[in-house]
C-alpha atoms as a PDB file:
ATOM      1  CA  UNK A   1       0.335 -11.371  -8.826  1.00  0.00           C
ATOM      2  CA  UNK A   2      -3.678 -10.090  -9.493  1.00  0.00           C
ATOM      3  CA  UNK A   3      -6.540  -9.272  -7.902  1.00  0.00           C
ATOM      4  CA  UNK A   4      -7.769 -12.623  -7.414  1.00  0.00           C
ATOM      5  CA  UNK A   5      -4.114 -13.282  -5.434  1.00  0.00           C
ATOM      6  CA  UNK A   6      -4.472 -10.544  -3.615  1.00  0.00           C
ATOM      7  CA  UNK A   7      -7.816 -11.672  -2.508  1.00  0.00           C
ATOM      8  CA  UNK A   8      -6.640 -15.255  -1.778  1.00  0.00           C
ATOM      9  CA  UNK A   9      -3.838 -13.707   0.345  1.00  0.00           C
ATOM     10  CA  UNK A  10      -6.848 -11.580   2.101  1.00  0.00           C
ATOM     11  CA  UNK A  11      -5.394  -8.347   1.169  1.00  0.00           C
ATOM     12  CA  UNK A  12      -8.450  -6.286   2.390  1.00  0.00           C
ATOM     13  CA  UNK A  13     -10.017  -4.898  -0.768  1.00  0.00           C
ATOM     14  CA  UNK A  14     -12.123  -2.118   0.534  1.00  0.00           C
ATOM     15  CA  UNK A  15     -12.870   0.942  -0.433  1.00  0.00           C
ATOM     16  CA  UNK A  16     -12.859   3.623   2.042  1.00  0.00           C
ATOM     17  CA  UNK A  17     -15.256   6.764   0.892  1.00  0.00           C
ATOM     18  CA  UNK A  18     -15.595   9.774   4.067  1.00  0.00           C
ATOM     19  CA  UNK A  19     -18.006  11.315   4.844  1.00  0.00           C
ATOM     20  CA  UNK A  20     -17.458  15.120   5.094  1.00  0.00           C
ATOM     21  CA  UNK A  21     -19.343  17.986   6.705  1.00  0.00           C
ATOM     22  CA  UNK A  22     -21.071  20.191   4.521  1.00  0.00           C
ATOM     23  CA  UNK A  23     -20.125  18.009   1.362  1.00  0.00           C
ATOM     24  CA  UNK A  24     -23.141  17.129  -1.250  1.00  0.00           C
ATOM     25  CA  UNK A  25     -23.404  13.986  -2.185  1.00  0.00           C
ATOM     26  CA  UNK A  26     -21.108  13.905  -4.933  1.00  0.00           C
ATOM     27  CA  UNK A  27     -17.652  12.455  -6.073  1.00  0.00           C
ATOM     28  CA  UNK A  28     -15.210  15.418  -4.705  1.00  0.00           C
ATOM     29  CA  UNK A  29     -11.320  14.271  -4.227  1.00  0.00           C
ATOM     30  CA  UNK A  30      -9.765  13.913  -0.778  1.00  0.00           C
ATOM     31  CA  UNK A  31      -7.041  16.130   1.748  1.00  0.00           C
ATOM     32  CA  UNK A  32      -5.511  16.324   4.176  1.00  0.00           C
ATOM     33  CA  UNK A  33      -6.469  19.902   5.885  1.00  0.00           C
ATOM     34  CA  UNK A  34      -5.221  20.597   9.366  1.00  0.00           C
ATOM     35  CA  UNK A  35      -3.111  16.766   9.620  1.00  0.00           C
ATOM     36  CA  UNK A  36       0.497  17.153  11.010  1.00  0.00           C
ATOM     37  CA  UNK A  37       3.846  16.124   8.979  1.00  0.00           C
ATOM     38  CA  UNK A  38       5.396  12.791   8.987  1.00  0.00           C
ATOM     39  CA  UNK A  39       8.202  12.171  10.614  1.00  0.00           C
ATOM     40  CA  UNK A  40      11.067  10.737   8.580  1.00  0.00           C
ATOM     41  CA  UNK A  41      10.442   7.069   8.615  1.00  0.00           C
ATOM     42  CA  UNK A  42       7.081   6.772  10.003  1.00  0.00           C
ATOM     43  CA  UNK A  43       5.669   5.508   7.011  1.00  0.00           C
ATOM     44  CA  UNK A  44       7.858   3.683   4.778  1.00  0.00           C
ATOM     45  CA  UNK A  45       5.215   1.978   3.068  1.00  0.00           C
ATOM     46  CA  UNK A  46       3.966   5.075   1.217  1.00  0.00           C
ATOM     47  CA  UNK A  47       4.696   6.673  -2.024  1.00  0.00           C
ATOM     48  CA  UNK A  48       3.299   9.139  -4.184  1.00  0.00           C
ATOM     49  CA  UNK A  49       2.272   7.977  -7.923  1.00  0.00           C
ATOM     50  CA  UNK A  50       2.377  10.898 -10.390  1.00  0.00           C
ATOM     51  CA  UNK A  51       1.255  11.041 -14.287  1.00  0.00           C
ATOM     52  CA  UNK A  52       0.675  13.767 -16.544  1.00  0.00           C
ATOM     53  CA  UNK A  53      -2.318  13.960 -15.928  1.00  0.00           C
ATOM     54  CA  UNK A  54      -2.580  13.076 -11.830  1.00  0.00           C
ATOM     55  CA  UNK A  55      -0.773  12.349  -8.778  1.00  0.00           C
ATOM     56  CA  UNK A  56      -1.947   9.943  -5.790  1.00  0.00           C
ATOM     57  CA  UNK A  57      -1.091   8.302  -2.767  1.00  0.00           C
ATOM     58  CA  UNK A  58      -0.288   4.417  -2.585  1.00  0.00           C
ATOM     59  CA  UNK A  59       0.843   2.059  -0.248  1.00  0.00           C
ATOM     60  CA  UNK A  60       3.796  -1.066  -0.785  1.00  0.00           C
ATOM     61  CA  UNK A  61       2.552  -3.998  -0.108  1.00  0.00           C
ATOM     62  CA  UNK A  62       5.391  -6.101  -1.216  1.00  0.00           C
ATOM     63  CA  UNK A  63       8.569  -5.487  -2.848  1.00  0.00           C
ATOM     64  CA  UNK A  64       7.154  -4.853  -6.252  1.00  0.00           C
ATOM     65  CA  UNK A  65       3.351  -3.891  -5.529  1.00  0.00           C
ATOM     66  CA  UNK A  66       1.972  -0.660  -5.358  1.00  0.00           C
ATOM     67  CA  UNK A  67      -1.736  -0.539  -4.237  1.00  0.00           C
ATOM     68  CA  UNK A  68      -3.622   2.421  -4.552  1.00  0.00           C
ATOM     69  CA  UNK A  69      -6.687   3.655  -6.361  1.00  0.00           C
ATOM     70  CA  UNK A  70      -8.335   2.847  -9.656  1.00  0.00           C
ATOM     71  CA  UNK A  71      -9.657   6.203 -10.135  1.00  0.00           C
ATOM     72  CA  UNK A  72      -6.130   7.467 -10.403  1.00  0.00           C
ATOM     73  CA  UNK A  73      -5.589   6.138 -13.537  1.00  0.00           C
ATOM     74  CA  UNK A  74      -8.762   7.591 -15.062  1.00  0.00           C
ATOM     75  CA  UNK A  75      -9.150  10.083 -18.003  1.00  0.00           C
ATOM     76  CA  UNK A  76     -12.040  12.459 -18.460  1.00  0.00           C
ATOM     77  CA  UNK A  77     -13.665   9.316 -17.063  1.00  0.00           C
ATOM     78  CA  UNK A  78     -11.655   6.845 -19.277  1.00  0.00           C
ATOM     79  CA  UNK A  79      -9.259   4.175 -17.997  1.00  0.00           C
ATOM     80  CA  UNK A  80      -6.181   4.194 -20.468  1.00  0.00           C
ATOM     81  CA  UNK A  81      -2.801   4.898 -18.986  1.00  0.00           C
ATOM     82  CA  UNK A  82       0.366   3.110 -20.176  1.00  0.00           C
ATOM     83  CA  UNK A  83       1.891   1.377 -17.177  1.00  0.00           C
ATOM     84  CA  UNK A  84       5.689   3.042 -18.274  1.00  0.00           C
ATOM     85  CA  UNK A  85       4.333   6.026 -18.014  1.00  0.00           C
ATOM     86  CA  UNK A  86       3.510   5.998 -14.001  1.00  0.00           C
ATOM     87  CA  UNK A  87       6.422   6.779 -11.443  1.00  0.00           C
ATOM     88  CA  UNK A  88       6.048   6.056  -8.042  1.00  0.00           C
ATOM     89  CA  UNK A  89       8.264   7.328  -5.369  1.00  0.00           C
ATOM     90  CA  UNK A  90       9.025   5.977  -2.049  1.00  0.00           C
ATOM     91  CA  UNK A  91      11.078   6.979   0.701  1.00  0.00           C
ATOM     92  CA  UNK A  92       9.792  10.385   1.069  1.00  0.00           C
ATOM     93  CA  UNK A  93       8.155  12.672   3.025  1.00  0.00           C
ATOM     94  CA  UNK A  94       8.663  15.956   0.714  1.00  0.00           C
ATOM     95  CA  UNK A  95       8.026  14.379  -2.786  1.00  0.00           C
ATOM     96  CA  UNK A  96      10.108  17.667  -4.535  1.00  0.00           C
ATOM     97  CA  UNK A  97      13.228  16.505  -3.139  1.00  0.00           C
ATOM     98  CA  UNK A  98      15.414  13.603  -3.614  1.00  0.00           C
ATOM     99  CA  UNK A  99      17.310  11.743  -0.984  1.00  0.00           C
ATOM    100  CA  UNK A 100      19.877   9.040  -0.616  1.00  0.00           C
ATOM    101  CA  UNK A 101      16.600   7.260   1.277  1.00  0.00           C
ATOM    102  CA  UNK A 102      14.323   7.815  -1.862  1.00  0.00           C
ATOM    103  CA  UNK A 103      13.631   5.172  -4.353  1.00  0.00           C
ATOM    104  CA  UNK A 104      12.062   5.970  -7.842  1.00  0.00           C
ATOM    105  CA  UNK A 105       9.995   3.181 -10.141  1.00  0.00           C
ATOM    106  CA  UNK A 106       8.538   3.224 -12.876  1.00  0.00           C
ATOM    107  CA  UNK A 107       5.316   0.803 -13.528  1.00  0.00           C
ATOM    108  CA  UNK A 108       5.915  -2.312 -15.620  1.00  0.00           C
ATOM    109  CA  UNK A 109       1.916  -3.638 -14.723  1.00  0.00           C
ATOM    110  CA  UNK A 110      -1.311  -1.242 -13.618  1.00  0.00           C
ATOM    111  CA  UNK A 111      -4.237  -3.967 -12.642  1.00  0.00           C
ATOM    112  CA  UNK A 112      -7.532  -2.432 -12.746  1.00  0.00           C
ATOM    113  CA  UNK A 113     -10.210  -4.473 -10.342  1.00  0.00           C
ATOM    114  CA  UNK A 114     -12.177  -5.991 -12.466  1.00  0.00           C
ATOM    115  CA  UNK A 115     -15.345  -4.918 -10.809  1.00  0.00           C
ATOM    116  CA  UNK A 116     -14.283  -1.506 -11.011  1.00  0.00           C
ATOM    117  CA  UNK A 117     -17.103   1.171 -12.668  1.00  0.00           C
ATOM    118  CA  UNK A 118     -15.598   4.783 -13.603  1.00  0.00           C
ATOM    119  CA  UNK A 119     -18.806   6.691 -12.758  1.00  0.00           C
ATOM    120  CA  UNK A 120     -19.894   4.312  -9.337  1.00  0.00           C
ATOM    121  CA  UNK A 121     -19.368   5.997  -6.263  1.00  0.00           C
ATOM    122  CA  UNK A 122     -19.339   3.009  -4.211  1.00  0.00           C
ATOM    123  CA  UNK A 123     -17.173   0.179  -5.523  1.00  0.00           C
ATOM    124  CA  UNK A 124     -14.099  -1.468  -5.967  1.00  0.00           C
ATOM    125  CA  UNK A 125     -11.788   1.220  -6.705  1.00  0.00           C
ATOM    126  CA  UNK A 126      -8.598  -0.260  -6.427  1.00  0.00           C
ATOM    127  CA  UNK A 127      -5.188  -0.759  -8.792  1.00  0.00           C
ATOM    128  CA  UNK A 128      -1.909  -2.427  -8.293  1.00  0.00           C
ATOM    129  CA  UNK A 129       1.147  -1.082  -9.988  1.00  0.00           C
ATOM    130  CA  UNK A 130       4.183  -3.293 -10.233  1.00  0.00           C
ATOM    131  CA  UNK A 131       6.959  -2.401 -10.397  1.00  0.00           C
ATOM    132  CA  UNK A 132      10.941  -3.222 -10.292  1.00  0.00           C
ATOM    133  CA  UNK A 133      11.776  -4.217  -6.897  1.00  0.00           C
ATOM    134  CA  UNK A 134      12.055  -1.690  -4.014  1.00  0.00           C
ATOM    135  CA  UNK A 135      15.217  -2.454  -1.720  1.00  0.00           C
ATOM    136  CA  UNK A 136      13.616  -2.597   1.670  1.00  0.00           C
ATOM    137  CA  UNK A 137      15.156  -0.016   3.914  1.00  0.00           C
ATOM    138  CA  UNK A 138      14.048   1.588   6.854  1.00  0.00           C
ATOM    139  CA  UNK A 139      12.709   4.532   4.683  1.00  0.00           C
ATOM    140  CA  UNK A 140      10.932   1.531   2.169  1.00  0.00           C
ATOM    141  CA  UNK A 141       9.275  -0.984   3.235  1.00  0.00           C
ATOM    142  CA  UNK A 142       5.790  -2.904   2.974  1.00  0.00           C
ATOM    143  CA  UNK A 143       2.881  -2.248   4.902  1.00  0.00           C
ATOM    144  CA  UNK A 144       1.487  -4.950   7.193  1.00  0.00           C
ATOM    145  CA  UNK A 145      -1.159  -6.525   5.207  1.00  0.00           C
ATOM    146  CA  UNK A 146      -4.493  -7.909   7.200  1.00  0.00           C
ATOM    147  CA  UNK A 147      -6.814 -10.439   7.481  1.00  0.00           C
ATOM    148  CA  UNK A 148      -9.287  -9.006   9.819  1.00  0.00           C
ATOM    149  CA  UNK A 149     -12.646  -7.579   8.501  1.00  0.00           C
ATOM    150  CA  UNK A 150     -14.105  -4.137   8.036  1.00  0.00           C
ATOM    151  CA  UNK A 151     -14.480  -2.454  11.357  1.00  0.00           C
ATOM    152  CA  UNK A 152     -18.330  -1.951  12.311  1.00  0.00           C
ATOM    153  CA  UNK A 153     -17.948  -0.205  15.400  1.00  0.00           C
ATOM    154  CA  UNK A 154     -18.689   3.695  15.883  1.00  0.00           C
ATOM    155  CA  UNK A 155     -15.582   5.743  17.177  1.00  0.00           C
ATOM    156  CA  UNK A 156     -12.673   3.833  16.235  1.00  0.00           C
ATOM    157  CA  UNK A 157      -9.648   5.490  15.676  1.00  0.00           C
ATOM    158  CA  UNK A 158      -8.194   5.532  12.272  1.00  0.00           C
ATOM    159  CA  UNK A 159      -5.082   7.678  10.870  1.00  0.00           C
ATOM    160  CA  UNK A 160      -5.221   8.721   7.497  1.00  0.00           C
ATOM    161  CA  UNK A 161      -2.146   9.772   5.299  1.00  0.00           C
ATOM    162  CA  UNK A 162      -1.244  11.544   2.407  1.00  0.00           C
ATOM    163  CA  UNK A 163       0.448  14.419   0.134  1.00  0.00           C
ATOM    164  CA  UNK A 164      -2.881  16.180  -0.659  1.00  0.00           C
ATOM    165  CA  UNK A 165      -3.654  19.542  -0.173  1.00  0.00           C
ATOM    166  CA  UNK A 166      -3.338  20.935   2.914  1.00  0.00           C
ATOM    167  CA  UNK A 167      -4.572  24.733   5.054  1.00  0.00           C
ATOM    168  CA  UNK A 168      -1.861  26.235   3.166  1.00  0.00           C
ATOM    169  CA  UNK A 169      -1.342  30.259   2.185  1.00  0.00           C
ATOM    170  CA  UNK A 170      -3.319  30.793  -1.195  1.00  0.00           C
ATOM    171  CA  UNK A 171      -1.016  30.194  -3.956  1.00  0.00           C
ATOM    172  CA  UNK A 172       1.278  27.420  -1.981  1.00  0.00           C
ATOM    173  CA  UNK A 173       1.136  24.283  -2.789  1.00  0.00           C
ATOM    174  CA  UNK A 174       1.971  21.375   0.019  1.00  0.00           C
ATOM    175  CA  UNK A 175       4.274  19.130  -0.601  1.00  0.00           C
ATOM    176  CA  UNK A 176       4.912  17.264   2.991  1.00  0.00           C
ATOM    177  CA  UNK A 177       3.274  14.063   3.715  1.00  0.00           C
ATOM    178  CA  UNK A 178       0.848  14.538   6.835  1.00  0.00           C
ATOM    179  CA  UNK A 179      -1.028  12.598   9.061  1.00  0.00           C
ATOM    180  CA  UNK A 180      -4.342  13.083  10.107  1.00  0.00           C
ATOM    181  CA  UNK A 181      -6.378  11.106  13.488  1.00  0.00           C
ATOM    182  CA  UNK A 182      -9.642  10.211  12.824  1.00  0.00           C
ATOM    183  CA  UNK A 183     -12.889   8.183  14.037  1.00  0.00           C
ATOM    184  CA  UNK A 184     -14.888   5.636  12.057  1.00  0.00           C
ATOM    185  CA  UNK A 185     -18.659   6.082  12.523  1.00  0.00           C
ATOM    186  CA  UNK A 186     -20.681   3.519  10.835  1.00  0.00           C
ATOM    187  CA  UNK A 187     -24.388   3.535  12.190  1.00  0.00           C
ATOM    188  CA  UNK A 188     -27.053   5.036   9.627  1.00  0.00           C
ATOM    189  CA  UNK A 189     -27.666   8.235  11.986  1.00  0.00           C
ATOM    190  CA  UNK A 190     -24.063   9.256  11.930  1.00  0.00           C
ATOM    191  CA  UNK A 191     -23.488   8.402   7.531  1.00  0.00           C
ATOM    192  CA  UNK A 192     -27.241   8.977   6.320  1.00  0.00           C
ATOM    193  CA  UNK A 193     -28.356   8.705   2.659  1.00  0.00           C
ATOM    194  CA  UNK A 194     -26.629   5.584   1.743  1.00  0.00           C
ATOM    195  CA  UNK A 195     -27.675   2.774  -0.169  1.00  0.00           C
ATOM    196  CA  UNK A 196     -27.905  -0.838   2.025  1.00  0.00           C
ATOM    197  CA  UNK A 197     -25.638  -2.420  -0.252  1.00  0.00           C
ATOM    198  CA  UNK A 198     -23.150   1.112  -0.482  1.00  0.00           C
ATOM    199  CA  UNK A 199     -22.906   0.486   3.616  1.00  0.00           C
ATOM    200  CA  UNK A 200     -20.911  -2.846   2.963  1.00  0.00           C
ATOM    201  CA  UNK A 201     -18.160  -0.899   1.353  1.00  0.00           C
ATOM    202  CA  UNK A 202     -17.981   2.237   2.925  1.00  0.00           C
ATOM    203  CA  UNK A 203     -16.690   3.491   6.280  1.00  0.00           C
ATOM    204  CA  UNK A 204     -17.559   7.028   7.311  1.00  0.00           C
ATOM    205  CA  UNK A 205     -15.159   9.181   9.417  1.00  0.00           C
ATOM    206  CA  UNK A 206     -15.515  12.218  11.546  1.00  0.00           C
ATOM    207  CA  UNK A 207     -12.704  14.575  12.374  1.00  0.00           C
ATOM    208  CA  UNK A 208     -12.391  17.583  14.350  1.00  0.00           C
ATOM    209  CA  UNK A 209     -13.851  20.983  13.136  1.00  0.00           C
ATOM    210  CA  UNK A 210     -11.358  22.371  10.250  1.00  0.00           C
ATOM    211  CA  UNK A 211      -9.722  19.075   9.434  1.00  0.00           C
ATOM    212  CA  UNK A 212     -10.324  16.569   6.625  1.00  0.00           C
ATOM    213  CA  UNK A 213      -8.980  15.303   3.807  1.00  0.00           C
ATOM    214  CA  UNK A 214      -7.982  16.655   0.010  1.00  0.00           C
ATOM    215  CA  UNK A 215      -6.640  16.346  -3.196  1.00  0.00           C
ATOM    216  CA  UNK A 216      -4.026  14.179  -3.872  1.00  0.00           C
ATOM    217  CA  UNK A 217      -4.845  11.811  -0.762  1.00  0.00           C
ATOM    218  CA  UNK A 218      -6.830   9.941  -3.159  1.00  0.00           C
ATOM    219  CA  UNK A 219      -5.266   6.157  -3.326  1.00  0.00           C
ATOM    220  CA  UNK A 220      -3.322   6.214   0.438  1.00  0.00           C
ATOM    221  CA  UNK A 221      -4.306   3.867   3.080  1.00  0.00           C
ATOM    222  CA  UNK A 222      -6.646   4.823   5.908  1.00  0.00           C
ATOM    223  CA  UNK A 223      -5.497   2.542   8.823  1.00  0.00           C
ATOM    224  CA  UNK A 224      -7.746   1.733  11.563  1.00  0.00           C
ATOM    225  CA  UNK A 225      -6.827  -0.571  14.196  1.00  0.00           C
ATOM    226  CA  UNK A 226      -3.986  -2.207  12.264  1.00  0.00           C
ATOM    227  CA  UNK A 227      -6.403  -2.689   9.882  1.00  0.00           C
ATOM    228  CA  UNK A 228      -5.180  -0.858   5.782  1.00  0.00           C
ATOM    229  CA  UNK A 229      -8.156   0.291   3.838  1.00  0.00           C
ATOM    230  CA  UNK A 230      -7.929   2.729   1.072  1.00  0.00           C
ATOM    231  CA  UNK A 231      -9.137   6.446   0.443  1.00  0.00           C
ATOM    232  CA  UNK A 232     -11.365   6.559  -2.157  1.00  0.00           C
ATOM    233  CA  UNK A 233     -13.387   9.831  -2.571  1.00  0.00           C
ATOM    234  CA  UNK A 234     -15.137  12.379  -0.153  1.00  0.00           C
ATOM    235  CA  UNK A 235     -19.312  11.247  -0.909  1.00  0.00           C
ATOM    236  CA  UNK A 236     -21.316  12.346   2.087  1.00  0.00           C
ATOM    237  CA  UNK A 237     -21.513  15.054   4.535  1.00  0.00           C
ATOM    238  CA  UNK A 238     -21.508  14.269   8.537  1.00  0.00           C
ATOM    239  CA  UNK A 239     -21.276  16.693  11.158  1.00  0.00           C
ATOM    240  CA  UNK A 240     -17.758  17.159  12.815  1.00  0.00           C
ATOM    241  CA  UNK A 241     -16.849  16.120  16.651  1.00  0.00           C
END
């Protein structure tokens, strides 16, 4: 499998960048601040991706594909990581502790989309890890994979997911998955200062005062309507509801 499958099959390759209150314009890594924990098997599709050097959220979207972000696998701005040397984890939903549910892989393949710039905000920041075959359980399993397009419309609801950082104590470091309800806002009033063509790939969200999203969310799906996008970076700011 490659990109250009994965586009045939009409995997929807989008990148999803937020929109944040009081955020320059700037590439700033996502949390999720004031989201609740995941229940045990509420989302067997995800799994957290760690390195050396980084760890993300990703999403299975088949027995041995991991898709997550491109970024992810980035260096001081250079792409260059040896596909042994990334271990995803699924079955989770505290990522220090092992279970009989959890399932550990290490990659075989990292795909890079080809159209994929280190220093764009807006683009196609996406990456597929493969890996040996999960066992599909009801803690593993794939996520439901779409055909439908991009949502335009203002206020739909979205959840996003991930093991970034959350409103802990100083010092503490989350390591639950959460949760976090949000609303897609697309017109130019709500998501101003972007480019026409930046508009075609980016979905702005609003969340209530005090939540958002953080580091380490970076790479997880963003589902809205039934509909799996991917969280890319925090870009923009946009007042809260």
């Amino acid at each position: 499998m490659n990109f250009e499958h994965l586009i045939v099959s009409k995997i929807l390759l989008i990148v999803s960048v937020v929109c944040y209150r009081n955020q320059p314009l700037s590439r700033q890594q996502a949390c999720l601040a004031g989201g609740e924990v995941a229940q045990n098997f509420e989302f067997p599709f995800m799994t957290v991706i760690y390195h050396k050097t980084m760890s993300c959220s990703g999403a299975i979207v088949s027995e041995e594909w991991v898709l997550t972000a491109a970024h992810c696998f980035s260096i001081n701005y250079i792409l260059g990581i040896r596909p042994s040397d990334v271990k995803v984890v699924a079955g989770i939903v505290n990522y220090i502790e092992r279970t009989n549910n959890s399932q550990v892989r290490h990659g075989t393949e990292v795909h890079i989309h080809p159209n994929y710039r280190v220093k764009r905000v807006a683009n196609d920041d996406l990456a597929i890890i493969r890996v040996k075959p999960f066992r599909m359980t009801i803690a593993v399993n794939t996520i439901h994979v779409s055909d439908k397009g991009l949502p335009i419309d203002d206020y739909i609801p979205c959840t996003a997911i991930g093991w970034g950082e959350v409103d802990t104590p100083p010092g503490r470091q989350n390591t639950l998955l959460h949760k976090l309800k949000v609303f897609s806002s697309m017109s130019a009033k709500a998501c101003p200062g972007l480019q026409d063509w930046e508009r075609r790939k980016i979905i702005c969200l609003q969340q209530d005062k005090g939540k958002g999203l953080c580091d380490g969310d970076s790479g997880g799906p963003l589902i809205c309507q039934g509909i799996m996008l991917i969280l890319e970076w925090l870009i923009h700011s946009l007042n809260t509801l």
